[in-house]
Every structure is written in C-alpha cells, then in structure tokens.
PDB file of N, CA and C in Angstrom:
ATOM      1  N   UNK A   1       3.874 -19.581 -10.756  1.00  0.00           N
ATOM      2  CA  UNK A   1       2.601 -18.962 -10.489  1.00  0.00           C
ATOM      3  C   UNK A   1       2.781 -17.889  -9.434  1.00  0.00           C
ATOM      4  N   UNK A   2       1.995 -16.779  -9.692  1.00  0.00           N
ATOM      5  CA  UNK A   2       2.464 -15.219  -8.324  1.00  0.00           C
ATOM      6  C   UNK A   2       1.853 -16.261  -7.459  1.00  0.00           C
ATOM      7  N   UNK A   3       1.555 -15.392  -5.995  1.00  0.00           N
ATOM      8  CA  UNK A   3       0.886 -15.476  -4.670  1.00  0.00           C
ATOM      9  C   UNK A   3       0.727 -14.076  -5.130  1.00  0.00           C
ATOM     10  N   UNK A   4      -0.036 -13.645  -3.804  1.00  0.00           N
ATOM     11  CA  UNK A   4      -0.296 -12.521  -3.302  1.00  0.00           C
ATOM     12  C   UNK A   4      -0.113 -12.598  -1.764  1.00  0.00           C
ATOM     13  N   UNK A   5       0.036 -11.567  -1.194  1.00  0.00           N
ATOM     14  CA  UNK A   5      -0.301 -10.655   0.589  1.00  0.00           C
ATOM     15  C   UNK A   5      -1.218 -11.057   1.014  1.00  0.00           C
ATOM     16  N   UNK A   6      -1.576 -11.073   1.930  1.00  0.00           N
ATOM     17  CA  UNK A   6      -2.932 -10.525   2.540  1.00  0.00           C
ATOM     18  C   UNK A   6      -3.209  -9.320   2.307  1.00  0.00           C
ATOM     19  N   UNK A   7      -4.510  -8.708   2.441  1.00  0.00           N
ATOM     20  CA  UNK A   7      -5.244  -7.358   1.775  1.00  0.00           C
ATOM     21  C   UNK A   7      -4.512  -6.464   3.069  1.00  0.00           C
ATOM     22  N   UNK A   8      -3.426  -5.413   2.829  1.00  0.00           N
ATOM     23  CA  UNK A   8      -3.496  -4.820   4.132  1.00  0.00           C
ATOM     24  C   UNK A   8      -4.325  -3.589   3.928  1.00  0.00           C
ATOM     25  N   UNK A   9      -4.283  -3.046   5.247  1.00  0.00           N
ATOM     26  CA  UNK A   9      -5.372  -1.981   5.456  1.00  0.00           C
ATOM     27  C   UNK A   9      -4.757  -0.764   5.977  1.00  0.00           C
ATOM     28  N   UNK A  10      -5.078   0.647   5.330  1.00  0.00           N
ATOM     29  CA  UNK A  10      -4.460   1.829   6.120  1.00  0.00           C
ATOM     30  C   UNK A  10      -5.150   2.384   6.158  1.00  0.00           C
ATOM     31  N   UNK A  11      -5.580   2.865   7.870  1.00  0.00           N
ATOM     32  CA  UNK A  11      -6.747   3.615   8.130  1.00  0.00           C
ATOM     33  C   UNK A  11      -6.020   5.478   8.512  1.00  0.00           C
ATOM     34  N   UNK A  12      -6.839   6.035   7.655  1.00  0.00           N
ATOM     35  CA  UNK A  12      -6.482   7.808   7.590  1.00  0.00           C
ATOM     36  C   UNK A  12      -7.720   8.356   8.462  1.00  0.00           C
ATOM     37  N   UNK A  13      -7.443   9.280   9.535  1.00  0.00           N
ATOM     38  CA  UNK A  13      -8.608   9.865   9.939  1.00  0.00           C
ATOM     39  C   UNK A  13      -8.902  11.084   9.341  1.00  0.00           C
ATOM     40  N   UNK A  14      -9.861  11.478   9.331  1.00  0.00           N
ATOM     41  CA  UNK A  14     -10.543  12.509   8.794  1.00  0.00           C
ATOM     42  C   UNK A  14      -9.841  13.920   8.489  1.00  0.00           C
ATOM     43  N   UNK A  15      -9.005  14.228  10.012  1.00  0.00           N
ATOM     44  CA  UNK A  15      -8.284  15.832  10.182  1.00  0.00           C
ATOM     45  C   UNK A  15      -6.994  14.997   9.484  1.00  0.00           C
ATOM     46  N   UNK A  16      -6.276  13.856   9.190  1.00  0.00           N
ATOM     47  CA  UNK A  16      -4.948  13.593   9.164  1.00  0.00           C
ATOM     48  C   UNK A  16      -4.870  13.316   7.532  1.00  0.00           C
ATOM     49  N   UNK A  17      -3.508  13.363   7.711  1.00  0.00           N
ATOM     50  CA  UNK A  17      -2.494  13.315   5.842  1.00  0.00           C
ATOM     51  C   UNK A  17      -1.831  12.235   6.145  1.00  0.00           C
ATOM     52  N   UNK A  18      -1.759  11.071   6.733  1.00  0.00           N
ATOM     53  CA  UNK A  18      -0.914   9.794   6.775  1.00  0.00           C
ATOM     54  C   UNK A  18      -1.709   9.056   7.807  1.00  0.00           C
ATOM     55  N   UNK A  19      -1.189   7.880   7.389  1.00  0.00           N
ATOM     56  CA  UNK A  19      -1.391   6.066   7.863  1.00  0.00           C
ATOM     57  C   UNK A  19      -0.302   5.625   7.229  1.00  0.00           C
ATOM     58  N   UNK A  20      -0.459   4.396   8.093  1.00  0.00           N
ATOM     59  CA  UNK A  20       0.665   3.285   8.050  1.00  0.00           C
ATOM     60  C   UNK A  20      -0.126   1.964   8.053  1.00  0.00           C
ATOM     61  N   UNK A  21       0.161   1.122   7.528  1.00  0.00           N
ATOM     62  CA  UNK A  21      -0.778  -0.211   7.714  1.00  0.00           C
ATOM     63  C   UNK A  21       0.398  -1.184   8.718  1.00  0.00           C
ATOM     64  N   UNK A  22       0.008  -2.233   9.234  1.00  0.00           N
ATOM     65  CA  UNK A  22       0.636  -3.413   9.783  1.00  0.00           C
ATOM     66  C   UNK A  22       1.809  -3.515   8.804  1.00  0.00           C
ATOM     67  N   UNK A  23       2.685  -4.493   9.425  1.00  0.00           N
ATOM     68  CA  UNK A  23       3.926  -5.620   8.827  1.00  0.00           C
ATOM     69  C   UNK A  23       3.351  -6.400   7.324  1.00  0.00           C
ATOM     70  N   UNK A  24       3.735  -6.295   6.369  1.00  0.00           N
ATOM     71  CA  UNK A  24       3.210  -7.022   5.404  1.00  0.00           C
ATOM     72  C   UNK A  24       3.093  -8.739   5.355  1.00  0.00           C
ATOM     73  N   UNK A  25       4.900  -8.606   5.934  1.00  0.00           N
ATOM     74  CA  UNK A  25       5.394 -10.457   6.897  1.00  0.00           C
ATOM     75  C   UNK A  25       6.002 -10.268   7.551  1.00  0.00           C
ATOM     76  N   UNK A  26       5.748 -10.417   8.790  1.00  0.00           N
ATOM     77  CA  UNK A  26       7.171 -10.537   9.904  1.00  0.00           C
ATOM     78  C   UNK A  26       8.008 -11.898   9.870  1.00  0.00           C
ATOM     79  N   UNK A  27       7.334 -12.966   9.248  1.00  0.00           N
ATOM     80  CA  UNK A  27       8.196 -13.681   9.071  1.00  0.00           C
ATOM     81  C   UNK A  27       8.977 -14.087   7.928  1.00  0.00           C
ATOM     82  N   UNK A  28      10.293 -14.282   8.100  1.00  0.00           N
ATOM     83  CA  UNK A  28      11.270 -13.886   7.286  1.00  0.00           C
ATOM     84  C   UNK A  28      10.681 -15.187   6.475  1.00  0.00           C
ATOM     85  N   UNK A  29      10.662 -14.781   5.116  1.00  0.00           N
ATOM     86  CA  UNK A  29      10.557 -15.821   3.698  1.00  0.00           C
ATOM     87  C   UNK A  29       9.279 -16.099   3.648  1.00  0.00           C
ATOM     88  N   UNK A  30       8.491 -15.795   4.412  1.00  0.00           N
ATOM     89  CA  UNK A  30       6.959 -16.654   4.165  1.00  0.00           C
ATOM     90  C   UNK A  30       6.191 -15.319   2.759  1.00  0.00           C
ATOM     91  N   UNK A  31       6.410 -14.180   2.782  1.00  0.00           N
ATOM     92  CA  UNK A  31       5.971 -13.230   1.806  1.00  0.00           C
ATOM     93  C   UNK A  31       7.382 -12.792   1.067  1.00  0.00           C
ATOM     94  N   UNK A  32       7.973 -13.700   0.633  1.00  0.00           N
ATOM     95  CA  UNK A  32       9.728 -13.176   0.347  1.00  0.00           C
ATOM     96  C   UNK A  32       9.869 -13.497  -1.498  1.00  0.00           C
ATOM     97  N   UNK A  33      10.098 -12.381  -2.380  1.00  0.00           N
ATOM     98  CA  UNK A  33      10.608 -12.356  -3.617  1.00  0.00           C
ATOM     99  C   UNK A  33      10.268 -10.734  -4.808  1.00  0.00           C
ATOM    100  N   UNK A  34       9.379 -11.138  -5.560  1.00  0.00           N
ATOM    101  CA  UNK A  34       9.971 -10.081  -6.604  1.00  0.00           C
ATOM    102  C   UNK A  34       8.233  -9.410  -6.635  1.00  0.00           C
ATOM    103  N   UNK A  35       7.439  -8.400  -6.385  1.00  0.00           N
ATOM    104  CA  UNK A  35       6.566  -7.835  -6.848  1.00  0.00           C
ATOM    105  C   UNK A  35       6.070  -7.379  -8.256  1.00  0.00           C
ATOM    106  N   UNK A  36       5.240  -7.893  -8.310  1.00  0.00           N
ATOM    107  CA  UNK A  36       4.999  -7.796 -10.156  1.00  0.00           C
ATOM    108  C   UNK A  36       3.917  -7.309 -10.541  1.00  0.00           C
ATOM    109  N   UNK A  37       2.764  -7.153  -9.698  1.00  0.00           N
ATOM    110  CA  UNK A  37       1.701  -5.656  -9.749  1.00  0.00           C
ATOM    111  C   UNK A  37       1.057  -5.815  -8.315  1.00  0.00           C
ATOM    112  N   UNK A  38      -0.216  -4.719  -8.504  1.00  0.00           N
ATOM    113  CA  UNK A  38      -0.101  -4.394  -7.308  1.00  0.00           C
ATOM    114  C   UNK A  38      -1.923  -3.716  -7.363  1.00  0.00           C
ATOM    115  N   UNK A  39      -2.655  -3.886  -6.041  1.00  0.00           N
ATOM    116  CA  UNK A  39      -4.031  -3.353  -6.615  1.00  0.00           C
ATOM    117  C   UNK A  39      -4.323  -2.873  -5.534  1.00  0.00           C
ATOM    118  N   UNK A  40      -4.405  -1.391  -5.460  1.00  0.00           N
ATOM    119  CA  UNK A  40      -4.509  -0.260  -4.612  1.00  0.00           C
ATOM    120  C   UNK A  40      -6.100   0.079  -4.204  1.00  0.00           C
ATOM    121  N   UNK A  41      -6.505  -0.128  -3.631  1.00  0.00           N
ATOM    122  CA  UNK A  41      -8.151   0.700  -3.302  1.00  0.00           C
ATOM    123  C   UNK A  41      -8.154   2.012  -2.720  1.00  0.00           C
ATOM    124  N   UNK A  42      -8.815   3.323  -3.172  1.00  0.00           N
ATOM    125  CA  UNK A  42      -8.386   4.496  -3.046  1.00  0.00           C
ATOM    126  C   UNK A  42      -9.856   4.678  -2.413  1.00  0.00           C
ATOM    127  N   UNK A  43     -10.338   5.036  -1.137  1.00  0.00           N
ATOM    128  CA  UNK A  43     -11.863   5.435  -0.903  1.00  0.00           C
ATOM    129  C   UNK A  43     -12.502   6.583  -1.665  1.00  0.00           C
ATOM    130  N   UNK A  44     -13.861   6.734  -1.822  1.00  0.00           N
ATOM    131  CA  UNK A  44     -14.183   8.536  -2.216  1.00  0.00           C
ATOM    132  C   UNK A  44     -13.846   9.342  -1.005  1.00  0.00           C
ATOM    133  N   UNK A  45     -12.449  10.196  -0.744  1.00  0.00           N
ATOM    134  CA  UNK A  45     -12.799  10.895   0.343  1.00  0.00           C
ATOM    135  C   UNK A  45     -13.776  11.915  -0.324  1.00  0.00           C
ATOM    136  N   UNK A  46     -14.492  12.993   1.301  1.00  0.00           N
ATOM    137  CA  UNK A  46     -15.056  14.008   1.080  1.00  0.00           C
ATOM    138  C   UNK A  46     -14.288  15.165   0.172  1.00  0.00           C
ATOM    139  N   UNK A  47     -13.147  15.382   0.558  1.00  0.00           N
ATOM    140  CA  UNK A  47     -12.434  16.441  -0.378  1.00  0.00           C
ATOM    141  C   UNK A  47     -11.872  15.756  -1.205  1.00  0.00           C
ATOM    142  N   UNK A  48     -11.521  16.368  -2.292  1.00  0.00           N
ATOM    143  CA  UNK A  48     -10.991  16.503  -3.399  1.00  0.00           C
ATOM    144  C   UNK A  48      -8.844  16.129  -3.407  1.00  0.00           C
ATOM    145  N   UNK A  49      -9.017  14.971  -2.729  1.00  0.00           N
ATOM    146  CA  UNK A  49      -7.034  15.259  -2.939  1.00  0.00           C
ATOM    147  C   UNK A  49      -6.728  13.851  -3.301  1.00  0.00           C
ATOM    148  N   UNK A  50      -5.571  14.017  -3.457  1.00  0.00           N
ATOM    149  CA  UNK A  50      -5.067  12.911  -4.453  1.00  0.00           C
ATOM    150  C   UNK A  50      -3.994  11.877  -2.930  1.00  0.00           C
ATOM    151  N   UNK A  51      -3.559  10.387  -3.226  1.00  0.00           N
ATOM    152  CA  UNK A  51      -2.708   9.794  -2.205  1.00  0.00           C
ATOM    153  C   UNK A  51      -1.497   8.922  -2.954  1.00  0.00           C
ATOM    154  N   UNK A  52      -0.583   9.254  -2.076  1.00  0.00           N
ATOM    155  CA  UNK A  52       0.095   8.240  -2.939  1.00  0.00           C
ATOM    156  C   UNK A  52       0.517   7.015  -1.540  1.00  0.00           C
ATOM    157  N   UNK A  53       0.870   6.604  -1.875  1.00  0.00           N
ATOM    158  CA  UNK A  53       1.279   4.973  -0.862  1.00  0.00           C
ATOM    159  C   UNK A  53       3.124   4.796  -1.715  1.00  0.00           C
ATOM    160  N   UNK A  54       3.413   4.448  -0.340  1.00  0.00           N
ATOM    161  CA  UNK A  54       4.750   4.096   0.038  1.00  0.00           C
ATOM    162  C   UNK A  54       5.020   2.359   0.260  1.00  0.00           C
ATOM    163  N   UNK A  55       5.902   1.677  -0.349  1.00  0.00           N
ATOM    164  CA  UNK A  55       6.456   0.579   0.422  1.00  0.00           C
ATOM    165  C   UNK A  55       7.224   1.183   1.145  1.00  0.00           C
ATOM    166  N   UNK A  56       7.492   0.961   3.159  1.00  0.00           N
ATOM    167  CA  UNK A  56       8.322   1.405   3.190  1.00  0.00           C
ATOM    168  C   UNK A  56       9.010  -0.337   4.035  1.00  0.00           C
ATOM    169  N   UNK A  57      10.544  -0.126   3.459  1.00  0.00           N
ATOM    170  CA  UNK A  57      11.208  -1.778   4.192  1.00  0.00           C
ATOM    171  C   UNK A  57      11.738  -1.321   5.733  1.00  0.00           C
ATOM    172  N   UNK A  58      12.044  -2.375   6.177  1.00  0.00           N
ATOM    173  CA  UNK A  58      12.522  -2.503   7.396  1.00  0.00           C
ATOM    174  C   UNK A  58      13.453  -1.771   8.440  1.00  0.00           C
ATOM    175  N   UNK A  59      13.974  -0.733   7.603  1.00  0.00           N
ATOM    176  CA  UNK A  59      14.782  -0.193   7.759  1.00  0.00           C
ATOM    177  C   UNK A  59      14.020   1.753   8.043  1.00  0.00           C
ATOM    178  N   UNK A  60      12.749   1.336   7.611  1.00  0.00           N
ATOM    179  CA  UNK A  60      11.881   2.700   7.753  1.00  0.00           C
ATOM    180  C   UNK A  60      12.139   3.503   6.186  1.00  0.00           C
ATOM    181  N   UNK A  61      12.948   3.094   5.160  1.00  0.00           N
ATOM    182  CA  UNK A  61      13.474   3.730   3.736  1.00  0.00           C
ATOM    183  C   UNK A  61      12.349   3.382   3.152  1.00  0.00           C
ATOM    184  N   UNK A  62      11.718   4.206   2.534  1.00  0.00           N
ATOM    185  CA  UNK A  62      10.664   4.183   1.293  1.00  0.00           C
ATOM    186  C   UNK A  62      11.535   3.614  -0.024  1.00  0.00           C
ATOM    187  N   UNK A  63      10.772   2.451  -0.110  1.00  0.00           N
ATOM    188  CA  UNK A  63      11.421   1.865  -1.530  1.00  0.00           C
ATOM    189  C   UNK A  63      11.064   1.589  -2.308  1.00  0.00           C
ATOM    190  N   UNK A  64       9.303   2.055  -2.199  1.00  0.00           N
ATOM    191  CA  UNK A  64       8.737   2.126  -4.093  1.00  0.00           C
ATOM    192  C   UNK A  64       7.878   3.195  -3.467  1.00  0.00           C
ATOM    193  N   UNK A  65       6.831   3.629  -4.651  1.00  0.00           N
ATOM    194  CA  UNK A  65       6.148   4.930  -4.228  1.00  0.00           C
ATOM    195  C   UNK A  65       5.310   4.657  -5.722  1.00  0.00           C
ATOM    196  N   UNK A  66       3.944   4.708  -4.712  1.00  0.00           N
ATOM    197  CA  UNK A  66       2.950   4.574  -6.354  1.00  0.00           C
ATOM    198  C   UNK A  66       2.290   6.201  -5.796  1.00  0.00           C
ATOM    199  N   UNK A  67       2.392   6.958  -7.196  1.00  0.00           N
ATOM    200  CA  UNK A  67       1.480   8.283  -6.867  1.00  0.00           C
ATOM    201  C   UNK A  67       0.921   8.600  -7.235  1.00  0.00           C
ATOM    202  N   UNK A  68      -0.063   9.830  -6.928  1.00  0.00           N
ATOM    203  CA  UNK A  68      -0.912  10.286  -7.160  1.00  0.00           C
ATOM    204  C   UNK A  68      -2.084   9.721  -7.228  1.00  0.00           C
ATOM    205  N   UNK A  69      -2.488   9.341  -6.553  1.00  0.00           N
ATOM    206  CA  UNK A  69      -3.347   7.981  -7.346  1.00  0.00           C
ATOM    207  C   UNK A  69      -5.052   8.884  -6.539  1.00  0.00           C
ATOM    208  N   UNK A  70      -5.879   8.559  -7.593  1.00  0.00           N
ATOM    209  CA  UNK A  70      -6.890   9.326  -7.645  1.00  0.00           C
ATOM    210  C   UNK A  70      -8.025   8.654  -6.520  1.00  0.00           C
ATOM    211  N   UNK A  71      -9.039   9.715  -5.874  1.00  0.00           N
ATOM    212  CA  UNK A  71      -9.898   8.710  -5.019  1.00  0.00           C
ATOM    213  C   UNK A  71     -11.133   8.468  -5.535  1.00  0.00           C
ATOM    214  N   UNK A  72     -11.672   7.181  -4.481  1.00  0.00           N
ATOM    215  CA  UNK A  72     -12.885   6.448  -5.195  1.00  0.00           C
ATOM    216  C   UNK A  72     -12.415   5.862  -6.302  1.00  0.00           C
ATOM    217  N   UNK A  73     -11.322   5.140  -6.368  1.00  0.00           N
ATOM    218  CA  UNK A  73     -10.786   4.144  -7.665  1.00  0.00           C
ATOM    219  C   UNK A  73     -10.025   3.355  -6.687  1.00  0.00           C
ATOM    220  N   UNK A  74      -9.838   1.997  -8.100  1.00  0.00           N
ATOM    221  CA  UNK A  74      -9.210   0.812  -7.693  1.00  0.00           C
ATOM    222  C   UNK A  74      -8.032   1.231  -8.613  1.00  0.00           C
ATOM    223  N   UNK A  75      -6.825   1.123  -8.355  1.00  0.00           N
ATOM    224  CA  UNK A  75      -5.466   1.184  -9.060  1.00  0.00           C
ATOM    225  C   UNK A  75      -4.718  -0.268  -9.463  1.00  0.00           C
ATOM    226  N   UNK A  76      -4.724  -0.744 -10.404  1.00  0.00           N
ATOM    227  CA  UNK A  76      -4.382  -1.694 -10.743  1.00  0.00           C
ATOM    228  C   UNK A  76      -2.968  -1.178 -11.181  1.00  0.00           C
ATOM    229  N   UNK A  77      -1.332  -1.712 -10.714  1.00  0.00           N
ATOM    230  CA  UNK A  77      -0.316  -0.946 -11.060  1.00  0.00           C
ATOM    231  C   UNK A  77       0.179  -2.792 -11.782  1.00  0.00           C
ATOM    232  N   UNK A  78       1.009  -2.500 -12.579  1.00  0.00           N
ATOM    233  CA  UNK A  78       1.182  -3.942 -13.599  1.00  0.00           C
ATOM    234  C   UNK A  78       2.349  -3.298 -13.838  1.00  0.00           C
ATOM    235  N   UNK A  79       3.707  -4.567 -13.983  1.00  0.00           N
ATOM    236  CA  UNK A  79       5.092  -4.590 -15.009  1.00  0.00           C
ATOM    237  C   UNK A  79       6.247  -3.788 -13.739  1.00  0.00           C
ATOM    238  N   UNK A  80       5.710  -4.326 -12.871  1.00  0.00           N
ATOM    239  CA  UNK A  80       6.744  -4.087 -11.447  1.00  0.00           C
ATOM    240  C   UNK A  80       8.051  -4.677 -11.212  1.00  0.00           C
ATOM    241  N   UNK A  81       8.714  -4.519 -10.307  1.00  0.00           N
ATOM    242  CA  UNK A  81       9.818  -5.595 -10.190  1.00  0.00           C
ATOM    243  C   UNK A  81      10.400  -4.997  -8.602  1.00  0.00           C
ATOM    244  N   UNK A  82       9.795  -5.103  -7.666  1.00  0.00           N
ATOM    245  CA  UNK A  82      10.071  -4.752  -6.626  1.00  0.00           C
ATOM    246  C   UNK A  82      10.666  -5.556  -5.834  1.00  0.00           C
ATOM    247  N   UNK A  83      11.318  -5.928  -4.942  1.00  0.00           N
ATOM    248  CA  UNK A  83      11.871  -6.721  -4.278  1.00  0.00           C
ATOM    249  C   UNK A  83      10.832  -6.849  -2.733  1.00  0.00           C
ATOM    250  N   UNK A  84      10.426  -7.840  -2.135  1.00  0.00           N
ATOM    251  CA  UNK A  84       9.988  -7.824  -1.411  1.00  0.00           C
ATOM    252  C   UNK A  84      10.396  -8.988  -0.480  1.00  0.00           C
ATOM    253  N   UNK A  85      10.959  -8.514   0.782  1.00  0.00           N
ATOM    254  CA  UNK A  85      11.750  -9.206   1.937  1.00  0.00           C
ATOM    255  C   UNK A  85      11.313  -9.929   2.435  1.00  0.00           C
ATOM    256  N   UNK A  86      10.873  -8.918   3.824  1.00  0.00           N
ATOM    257  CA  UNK A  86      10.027  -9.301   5.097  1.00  0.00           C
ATOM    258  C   UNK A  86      10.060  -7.760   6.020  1.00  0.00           C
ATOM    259  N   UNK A  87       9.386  -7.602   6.355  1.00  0.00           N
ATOM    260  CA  UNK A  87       9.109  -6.515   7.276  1.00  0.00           C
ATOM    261  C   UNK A  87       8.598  -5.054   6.834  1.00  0.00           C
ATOM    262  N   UNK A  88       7.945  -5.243   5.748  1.00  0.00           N
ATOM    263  CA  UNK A  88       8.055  -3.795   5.175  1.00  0.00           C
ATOM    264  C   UNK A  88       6.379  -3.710   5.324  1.00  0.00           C
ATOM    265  N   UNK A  89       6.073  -2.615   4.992  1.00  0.00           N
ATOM    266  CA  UNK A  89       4.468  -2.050   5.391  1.00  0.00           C
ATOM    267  C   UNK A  89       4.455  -0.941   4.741  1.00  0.00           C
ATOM    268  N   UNK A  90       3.219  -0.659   4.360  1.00  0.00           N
ATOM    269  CA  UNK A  90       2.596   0.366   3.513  1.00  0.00           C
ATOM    270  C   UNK A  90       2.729   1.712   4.359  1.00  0.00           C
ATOM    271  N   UNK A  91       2.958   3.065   4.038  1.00  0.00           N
ATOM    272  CA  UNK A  91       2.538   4.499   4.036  1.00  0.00           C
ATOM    273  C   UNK A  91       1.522   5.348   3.304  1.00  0.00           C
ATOM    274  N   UNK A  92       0.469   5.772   3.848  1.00  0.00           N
ATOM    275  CA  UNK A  92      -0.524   6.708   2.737  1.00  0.00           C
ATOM    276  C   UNK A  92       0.043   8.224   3.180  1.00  0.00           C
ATOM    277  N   UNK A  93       0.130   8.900   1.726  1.00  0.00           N
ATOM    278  CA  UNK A  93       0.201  10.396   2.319  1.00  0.00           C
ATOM    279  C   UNK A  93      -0.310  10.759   1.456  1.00  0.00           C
ATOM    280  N   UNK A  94      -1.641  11.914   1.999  1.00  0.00           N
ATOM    281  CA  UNK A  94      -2.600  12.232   1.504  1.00  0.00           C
ATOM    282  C   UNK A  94      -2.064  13.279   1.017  1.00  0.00           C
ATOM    283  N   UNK A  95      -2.553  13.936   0.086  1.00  0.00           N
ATOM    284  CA  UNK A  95      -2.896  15.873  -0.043  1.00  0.00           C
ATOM    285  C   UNK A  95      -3.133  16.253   0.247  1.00  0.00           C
ATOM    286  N   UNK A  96      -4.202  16.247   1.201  1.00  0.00           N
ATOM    287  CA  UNK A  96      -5.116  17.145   1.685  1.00  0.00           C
ATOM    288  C   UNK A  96      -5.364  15.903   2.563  1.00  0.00           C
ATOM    289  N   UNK A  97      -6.167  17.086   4.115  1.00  0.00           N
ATOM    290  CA  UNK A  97      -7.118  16.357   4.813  1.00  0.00           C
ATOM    291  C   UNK A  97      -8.514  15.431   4.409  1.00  0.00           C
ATOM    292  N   UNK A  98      -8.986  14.567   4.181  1.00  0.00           N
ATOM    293  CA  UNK A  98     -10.059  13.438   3.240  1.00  0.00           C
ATOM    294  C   UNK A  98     -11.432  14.391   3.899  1.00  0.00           C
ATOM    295  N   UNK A  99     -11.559  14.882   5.236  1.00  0.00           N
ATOM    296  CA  UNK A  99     -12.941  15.144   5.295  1.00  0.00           C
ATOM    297  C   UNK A  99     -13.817  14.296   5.741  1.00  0.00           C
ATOM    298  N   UNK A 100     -14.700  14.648   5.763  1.00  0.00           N
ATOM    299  CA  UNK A 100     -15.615  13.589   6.031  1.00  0.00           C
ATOM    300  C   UNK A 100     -16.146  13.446   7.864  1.00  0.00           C
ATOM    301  N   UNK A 101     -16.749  12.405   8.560  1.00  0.00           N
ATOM    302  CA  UNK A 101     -17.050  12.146   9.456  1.00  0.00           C
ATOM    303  C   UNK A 101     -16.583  10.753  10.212  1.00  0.00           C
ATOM    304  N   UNK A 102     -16.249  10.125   9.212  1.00  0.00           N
ATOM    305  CA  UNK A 102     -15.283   8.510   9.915  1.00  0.00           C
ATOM    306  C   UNK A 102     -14.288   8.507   9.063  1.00  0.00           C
ATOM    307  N   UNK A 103     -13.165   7.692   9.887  1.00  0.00           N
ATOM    308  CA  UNK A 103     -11.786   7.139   9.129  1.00  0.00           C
ATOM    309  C   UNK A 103     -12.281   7.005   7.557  1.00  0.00           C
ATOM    310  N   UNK A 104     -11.473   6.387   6.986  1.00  0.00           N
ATOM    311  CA  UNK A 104     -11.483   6.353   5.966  1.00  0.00           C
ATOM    312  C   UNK A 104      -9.797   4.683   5.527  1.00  0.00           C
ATOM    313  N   UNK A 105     -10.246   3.762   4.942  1.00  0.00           N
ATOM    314  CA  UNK A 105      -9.481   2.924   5.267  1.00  0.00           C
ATOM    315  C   UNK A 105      -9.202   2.635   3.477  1.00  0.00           C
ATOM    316  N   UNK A 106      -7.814   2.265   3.363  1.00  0.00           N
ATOM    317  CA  UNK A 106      -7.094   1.947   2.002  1.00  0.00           C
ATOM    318  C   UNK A 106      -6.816   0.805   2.100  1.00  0.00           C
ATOM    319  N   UNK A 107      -6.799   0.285   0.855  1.00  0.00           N
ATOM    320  CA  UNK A 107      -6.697  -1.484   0.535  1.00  0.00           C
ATOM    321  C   UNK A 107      -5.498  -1.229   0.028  1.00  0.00           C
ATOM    322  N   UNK A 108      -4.404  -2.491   0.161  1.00  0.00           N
ATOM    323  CA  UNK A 108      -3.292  -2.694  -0.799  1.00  0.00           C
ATOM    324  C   UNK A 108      -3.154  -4.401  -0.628  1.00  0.00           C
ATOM    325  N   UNK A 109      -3.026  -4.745  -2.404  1.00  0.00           N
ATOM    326  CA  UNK A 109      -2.635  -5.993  -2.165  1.00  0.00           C
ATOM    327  C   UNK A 109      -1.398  -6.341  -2.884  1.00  0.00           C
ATOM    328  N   UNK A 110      -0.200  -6.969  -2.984  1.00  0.00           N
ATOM    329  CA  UNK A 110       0.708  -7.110  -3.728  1.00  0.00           C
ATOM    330  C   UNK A 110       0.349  -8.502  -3.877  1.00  0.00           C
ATOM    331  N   UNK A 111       0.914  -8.776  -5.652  1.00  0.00           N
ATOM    332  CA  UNK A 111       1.416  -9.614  -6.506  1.00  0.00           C
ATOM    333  C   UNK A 111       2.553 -10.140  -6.484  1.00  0.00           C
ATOM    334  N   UNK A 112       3.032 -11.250  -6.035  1.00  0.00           N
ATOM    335  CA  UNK A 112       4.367 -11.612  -6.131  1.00  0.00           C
ATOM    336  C   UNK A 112       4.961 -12.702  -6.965  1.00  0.00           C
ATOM    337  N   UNK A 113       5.779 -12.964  -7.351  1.00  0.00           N
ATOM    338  CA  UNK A 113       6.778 -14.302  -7.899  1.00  0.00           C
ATOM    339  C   UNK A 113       7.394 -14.915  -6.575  1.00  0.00           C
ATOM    340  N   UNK A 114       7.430 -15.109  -5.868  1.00  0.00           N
ATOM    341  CA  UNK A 114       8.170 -16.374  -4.417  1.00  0.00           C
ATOM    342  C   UNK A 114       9.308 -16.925  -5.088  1.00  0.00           C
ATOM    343  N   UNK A 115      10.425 -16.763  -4.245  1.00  0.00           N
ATOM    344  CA  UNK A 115      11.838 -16.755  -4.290  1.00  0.00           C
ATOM    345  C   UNK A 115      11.715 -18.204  -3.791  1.00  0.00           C
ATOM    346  N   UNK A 116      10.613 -19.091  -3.215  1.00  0.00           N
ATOM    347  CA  UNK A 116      10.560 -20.781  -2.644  1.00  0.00           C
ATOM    348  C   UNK A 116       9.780 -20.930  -3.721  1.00  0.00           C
ATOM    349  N   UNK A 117      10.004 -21.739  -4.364  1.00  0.00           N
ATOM    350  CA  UNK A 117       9.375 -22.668  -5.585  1.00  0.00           C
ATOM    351  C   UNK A 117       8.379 -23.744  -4.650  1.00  0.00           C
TER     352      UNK A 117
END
C-alpha cells in the first residue's frame, strides 16, 4: 500500500521567481523509498506564468523536475519512479513574477511505495 508526505508548502512572494519549501524528512527512513505520483497545487497567480517545481536531494542536485505546470490547477503527475531518501525539499521557479498583493503558497504532496514493509 503507498503512504504519502505531509502536504509541504512553498511560499513565493509577489516581486519573486522562487521558493523552497521545508525538509520533506529529516529523518533518515521514516519518508524513505520509490515515488509513484505526485499532486501539485498551482495558485491563480495575478499574472499569467507558468511554474515548475524541483525535487531537490540533499546534496542541493535537482533530481526530478515536474514543468510547466499551469496556474490555478491541481496537477495530478502518475507512473513515477523516483527515489526518495531523506532530506530532500521542493523548489518553485516561476516565469514570471505571480503579482498580486500577498504571498502566494504551493502545495506538494508525494505518493510513495516504503522501502519498510
């Protein structure tokens, strides 16, 4: 049976093109095995640009990359096979500045298979 993450959160401010969310697990094995989809929340920004999100692992290396992904949609990504450790955390990089008058905050949740039965 998958698990999932906790919902992390990446907050973009208004003038900015990137966020980073928290640690996905800092502890080693408790979020540890194979990613198998994945469900992205994209806000309506005010402008018009597209984001893509980064896994990036422990090491600061981007090691998956979902793109383009359109705003004011939920991204449901399915038929993955990502490896997932411990220590890795999300990147948003926008297109464009979002606009607007407050942050603006992105959902990511991963799907996993657990390497502990």
């Amino acid at each position: 049976m998958a698990r999932k993450t906790s919902r992390a959160s990446i907050a973009v401010a208004v003038d900015s093109q990137v966020g980073t969310s928290s640690i996905i697990s800092s502890n080693w094995g408790v979020h540890q095995g194979t990613v198998i989809f994945a469900k992205i929340i994209i806000p309506a920004y005010t402008n018009n640009i597209t984001t893509n999100i980064y896994i990036i692992d422990s090491d600061g290396d981007r090691i998956y990359p979902f793109l383009a992904l359109a705003k004011g949609a939920t991204h449901i990504v399915s038929d993955l096979q990502i490896p997932l450790v411990s220590g890795e955390y999300f990147e948003a990089e926008l297109s464009g500045v979002p606009g607007g008058l407050t942050a603006y905050t992105i959902y990511v949740t991963l799907y996993y298979i657990s390497d502990y039965k």
